[in-house]
Protein backbone atom coordinates (compact mmCIF):
# COMPACT_ATOMS: atom_id res chain seq x y z
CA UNK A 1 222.30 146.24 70.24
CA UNK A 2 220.53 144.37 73.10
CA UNK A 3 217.41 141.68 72.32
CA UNK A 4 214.35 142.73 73.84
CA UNK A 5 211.34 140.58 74.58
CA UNK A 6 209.40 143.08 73.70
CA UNK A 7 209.30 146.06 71.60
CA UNK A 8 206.25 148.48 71.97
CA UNK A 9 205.18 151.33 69.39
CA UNK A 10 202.86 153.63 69.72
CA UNK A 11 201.59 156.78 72.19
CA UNK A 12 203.72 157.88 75.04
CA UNK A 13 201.64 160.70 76.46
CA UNK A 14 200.63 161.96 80.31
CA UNK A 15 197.11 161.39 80.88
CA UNK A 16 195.38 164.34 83.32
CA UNK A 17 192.97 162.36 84.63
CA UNK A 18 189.39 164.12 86.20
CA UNK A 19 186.98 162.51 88.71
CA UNK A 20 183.92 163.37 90.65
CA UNK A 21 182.72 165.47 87.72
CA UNK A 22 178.96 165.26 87.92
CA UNK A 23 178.01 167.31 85.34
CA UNK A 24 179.38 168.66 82.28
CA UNK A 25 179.60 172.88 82.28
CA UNK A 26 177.82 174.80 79.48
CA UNK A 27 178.93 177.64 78.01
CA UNK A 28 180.49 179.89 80.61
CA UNK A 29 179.72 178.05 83.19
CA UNK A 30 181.73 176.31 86.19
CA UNK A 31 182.27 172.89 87.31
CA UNK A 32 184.29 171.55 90.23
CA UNK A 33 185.71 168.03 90.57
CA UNK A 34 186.68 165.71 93.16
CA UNK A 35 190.63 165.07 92.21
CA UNK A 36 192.73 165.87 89.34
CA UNK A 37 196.26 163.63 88.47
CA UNK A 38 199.09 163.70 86.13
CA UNK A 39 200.74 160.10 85.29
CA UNK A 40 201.41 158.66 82.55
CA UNK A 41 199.23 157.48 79.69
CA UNK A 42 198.80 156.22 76.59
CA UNK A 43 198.25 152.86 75.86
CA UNK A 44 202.25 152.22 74.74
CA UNK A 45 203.56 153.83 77.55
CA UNK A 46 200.93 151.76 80.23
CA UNK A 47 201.60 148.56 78.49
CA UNK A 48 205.55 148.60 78.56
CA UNK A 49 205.55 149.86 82.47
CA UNK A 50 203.23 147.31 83.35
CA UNK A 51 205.67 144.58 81.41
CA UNK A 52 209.01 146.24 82.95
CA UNK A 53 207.14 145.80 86.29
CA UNK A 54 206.40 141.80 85.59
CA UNK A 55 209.59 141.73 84.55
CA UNK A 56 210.66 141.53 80.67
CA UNK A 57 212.88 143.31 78.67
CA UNK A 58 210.79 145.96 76.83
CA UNK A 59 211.70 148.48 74.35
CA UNK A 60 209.96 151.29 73.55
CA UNK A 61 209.39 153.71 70.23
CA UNK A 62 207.64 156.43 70.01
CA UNK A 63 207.71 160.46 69.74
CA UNK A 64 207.41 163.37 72.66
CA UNK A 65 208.34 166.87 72.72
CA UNK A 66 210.53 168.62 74.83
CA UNK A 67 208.31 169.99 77.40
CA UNK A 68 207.81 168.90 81.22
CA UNK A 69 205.18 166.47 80.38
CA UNK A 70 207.77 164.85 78.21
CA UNK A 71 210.59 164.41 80.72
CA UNK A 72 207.75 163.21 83.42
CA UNK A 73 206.97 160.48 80.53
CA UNK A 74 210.66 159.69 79.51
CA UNK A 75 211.04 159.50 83.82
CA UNK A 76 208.75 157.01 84.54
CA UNK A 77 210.00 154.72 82.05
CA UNK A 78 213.59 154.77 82.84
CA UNK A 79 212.74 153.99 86.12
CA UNK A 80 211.23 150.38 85.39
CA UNK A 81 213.62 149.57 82.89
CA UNK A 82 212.02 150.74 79.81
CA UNK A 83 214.55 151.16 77.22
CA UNK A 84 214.01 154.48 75.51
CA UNK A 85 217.05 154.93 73.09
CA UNK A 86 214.17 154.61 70.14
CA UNK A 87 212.10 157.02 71.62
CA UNK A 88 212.35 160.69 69.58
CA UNK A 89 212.25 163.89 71.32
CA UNK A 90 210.71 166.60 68.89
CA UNK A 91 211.60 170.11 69.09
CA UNK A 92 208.80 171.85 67.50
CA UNK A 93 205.91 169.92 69.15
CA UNK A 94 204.84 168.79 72.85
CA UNK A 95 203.98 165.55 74.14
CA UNK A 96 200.37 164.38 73.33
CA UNK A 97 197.90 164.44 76.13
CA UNK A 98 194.60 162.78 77.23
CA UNK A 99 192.14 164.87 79.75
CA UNK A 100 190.18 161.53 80.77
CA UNK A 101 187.15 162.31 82.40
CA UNK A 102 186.84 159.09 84.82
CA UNK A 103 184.26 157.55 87.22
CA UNK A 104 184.23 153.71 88.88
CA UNK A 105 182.32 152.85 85.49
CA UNK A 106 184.03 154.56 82.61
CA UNK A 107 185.87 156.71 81.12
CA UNK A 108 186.14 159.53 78.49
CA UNK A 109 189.29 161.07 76.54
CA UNK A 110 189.28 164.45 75.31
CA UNK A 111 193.07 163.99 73.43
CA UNK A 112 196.05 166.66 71.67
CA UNK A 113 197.42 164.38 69.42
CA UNK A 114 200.76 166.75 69.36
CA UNK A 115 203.68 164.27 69.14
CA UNK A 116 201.57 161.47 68.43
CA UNK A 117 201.28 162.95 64.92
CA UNK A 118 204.51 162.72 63.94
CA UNK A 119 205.45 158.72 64.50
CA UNK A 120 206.67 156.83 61.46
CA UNK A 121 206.79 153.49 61.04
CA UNK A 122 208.66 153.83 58.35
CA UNK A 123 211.01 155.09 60.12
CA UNK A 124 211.84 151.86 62.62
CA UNK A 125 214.83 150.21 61.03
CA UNK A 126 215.30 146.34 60.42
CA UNK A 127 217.92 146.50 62.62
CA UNK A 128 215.47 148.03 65.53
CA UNK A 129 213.07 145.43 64.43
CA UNK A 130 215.37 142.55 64.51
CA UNK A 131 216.17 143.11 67.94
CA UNK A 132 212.61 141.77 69.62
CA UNK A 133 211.19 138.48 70.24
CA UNK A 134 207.82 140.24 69.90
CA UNK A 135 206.79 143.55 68.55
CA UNK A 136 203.38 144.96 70.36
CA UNK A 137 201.13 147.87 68.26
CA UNK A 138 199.22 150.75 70.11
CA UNK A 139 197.67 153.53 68.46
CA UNK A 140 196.27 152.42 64.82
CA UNK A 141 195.89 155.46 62.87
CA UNK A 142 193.33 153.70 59.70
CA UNK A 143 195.13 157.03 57.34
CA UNK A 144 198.49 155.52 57.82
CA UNK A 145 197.06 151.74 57.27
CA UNK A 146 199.61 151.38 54.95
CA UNK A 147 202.60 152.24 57.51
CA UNK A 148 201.24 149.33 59.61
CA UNK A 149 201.29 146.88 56.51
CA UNK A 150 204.56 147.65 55.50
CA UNK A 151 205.56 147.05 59.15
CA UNK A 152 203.89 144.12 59.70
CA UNK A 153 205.69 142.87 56.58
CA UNK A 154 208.96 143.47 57.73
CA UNK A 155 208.26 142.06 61.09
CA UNK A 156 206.99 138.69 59.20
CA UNK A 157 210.16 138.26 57.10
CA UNK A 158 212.12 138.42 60.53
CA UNK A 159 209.98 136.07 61.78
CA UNK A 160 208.56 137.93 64.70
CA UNK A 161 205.34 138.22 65.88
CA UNK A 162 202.78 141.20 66.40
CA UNK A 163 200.30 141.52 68.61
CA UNK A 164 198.29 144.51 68.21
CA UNK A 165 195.66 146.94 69.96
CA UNK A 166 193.40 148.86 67.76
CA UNK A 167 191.98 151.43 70.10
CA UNK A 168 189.01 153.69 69.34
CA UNK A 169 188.56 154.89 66.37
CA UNK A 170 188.14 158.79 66.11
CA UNK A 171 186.59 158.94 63.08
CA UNK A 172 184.03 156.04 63.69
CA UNK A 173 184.53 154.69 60.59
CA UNK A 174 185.43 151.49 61.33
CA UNK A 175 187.27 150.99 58.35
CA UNK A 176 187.38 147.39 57.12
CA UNK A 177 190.88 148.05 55.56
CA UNK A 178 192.24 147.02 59.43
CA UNK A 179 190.92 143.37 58.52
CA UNK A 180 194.03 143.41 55.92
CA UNK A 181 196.44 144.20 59.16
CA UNK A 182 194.78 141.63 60.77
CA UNK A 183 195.80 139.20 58.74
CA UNK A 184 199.48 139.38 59.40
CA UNK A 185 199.02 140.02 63.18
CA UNK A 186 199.43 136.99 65.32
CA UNK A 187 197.14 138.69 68.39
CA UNK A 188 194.62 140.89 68.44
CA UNK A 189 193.24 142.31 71.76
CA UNK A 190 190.13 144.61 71.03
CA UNK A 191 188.02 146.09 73.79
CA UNK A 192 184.35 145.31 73.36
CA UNK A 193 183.08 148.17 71.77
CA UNK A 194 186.21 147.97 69.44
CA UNK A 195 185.61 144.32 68.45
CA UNK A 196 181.44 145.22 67.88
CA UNK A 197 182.35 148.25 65.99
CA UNK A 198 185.08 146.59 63.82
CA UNK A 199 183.16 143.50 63.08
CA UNK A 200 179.83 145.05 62.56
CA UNK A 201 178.10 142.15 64.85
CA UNK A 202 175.57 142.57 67.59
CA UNK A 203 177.18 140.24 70.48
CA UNK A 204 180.76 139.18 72.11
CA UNK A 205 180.61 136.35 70.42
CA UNK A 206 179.54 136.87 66.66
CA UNK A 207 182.21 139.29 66.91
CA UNK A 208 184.70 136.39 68.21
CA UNK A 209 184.45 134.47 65.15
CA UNK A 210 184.00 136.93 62.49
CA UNK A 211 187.39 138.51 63.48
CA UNK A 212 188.74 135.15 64.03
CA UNK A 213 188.63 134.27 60.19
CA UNK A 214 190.95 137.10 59.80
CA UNK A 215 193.24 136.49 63.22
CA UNK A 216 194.41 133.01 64.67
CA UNK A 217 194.24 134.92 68.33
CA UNK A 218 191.39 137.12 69.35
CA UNK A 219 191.01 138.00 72.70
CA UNK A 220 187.83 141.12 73.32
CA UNK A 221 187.94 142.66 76.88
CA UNK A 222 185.14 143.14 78.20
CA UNK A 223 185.31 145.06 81.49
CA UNK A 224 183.52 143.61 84.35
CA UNK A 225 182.57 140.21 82.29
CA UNK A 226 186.18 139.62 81.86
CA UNK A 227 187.39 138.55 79.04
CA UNK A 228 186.50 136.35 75.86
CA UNK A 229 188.36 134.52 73.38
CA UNK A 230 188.40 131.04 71.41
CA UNK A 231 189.64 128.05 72.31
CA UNK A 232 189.30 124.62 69.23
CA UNK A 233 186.56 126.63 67.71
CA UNK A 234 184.74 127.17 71.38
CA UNK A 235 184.30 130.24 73.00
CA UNK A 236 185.97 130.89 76.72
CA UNK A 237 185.44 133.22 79.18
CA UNK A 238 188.08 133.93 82.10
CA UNK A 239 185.62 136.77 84.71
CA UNK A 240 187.77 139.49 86.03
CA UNK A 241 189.67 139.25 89.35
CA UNK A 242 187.36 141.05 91.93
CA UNK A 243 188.47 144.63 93.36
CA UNK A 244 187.82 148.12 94.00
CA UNK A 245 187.07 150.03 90.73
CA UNK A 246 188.96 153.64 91.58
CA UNK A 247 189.56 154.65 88.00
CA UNK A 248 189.67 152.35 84.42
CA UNK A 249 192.09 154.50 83.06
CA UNK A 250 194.64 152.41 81.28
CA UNK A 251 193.04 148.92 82.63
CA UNK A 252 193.20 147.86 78.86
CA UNK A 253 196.73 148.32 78.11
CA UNK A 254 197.23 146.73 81.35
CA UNK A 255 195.58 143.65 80.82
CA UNK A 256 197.19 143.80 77.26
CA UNK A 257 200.50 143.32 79.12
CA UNK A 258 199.25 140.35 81.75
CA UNK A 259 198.32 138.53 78.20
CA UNK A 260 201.59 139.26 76.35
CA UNK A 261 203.88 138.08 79.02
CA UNK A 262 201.69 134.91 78.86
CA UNK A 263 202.25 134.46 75.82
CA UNK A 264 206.19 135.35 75.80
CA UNK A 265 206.31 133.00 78.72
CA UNK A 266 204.36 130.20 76.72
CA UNK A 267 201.49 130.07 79.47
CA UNK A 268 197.83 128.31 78.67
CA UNK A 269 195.32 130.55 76.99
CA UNK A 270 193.50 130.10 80.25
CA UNK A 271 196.45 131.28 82.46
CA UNK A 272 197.65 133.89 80.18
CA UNK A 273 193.56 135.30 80.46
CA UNK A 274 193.91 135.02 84.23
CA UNK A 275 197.37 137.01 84.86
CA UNK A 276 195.92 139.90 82.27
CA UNK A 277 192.65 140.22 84.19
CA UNK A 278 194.85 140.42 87.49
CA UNK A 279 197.33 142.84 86.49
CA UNK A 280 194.01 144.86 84.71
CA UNK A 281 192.67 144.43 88.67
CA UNK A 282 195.89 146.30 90.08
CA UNK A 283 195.61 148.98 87.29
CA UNK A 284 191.65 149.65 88.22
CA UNK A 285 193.03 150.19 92.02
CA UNK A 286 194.29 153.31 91.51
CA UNK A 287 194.41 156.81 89.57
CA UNK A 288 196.44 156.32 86.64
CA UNK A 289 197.02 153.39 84.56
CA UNK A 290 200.10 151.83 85.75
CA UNK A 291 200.16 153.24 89.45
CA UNK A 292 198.12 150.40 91.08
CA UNK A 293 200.72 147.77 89.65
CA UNK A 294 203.60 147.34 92.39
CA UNK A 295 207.62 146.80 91.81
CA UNK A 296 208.77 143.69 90.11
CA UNK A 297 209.17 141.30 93.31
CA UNK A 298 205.54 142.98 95.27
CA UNK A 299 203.97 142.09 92.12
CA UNK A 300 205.01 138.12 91.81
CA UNK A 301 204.32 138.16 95.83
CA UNK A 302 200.88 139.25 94.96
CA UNK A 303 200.34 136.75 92.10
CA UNK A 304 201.70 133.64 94.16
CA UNK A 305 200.03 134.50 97.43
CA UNK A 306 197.01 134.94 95.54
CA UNK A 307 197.32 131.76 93.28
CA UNK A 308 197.09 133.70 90.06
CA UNK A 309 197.60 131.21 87.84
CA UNK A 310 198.21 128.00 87.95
């Protein structure tokens, strides 16, 4: 079986994604929009394009039915490199899918679970496992909290590490139980709302060190402030590479994958926070979450020409 840098879990899904909606309709009424585009979503299936496309190995697991939306999905990653011989194709469900409602601010999911339902982590052999240098979580479920510990035992006794991606939490619970995960995960990358929610704290930065005692790497996005993390007990902010905001669809898992190949590649904090808000620039750019980021060799252009890092 190949080694992979990388091995991703989590949602592979299309994402329909609506703009120019100024207000929402009532009941039986009408609304036109602007624009309306398929691509593909989910915070799994953005990350591992946007690390094919800066060039690592990256597996991906996951389920999808066996619809359109499905082969679109299983497509687009083949195309980059995405290995998808862990990926299952369901019979009796369809692909999950994300309506995101999205304006040069924001943006709102209305989500089908579908496939999404049916992943099992205790399904991924040892063997599967074994096979990664680094093993990346997307879409924490807090009723299957203890799928993700067993996992992230498994992955310890191999001796590789996790970084791992919270998301929003449906329920708004918040459930504290995800502090116990976060004890065996050597990154965590919450957005700012996520860390705030999580942590119960008011500001950025209570939240940096209250999650901290939990995780030796925390690193909260925070949209047009950039991006915050600690550094010997200090806290650091990197600002976000200026551009166009067309749509933040997916700008997240994007950064998420600027950070990780930092990391795989052994960069500074500081650099590694510089190439994730530049590749979360390129996903901003554009409709969709990975359709802003170019081909492998465009993309390094763009990063040396623009002195990226350093």
């Amino acid at each position: 079986m190949k080694k992979y840098d990388v091995l991703v879990i989590g949602d592979i899904n299309p994402d329909i994604i609506i703009t120019g909606l100024k207000k929402y309709p009532g009941p039986g009424e009408e609304r036109l929009v602007d624009d309306l585009n398929i691509t593909p979503g989910g915070g799994a299936t953005i990350s591992s394009l946007a690390l094919a496309k800066l060039g690592l190995d990256i597996a991906i697991y996951g389920c999808i039915g066996k619809d359109l939306f499905s082969k679109m999905l299983l497509d687009s990653l083949v195309e980059v490199g995405v290995d998808i011989t862990n990926v299952s194709i369901l019979n009796d469900t369809k692909a999950g899918t994300s309506i995101v409602l999205s304006d040069e601010k924001d943006r709102s999911f209305i989500t089908y679970r579908g496939a999404l339902e049916k992943l099992d982590l205790y399904s991924i052999s040892d063997e599967v496992l074994g096979n990664c240098d680094f093993c990346f979580l997307h879409n924490y479920d807090h009723n299957k909290i203890d799928e993700y510990l067993d996992l992230a035992n498994r992955l310890k006794k191999l001796g590789k590490k996790i970084i791992f991606d919270v998301g929003y939490d449906e329920s708004e619970q918040w459930d504290p139980k995800v502090f116990e995960l976060l004890g065996k995960v050597d990154l965590f990358v919450p957005d700012e709302l996520e860390a705030l929610c999580f942590s119960g704290k008011n500001t950025i930065a209570e939240a940096l060190y209250q999650l901290s005692t939990f995780c030796p790497n925390v690193v909260v996005k925070a949209g047009k402030q950039g991006a915050y993390a600690l550094k010997d007990g200090n806290i650091i902010n990197v600002p976000c590479f200026p551009t166009t905001v067309v749509d933040s669809t997916g700008a997240g898992d994007s950064f998420d994958a600027g950070f990780i190949y930092g990391m795989v590649k052994g960069y500074s904090l500081e650099n590694s926070l510089k190439l994730a808000n530049f590749i979360g620039s390129l996903s901003v750019s554009a409709i969709g979450g990975s359709t802003g980021i170019p081909s492998t060799k465009e993309l390094w252009e763009k990063i040396e020409n623009l002195k990226v890092i350093e």
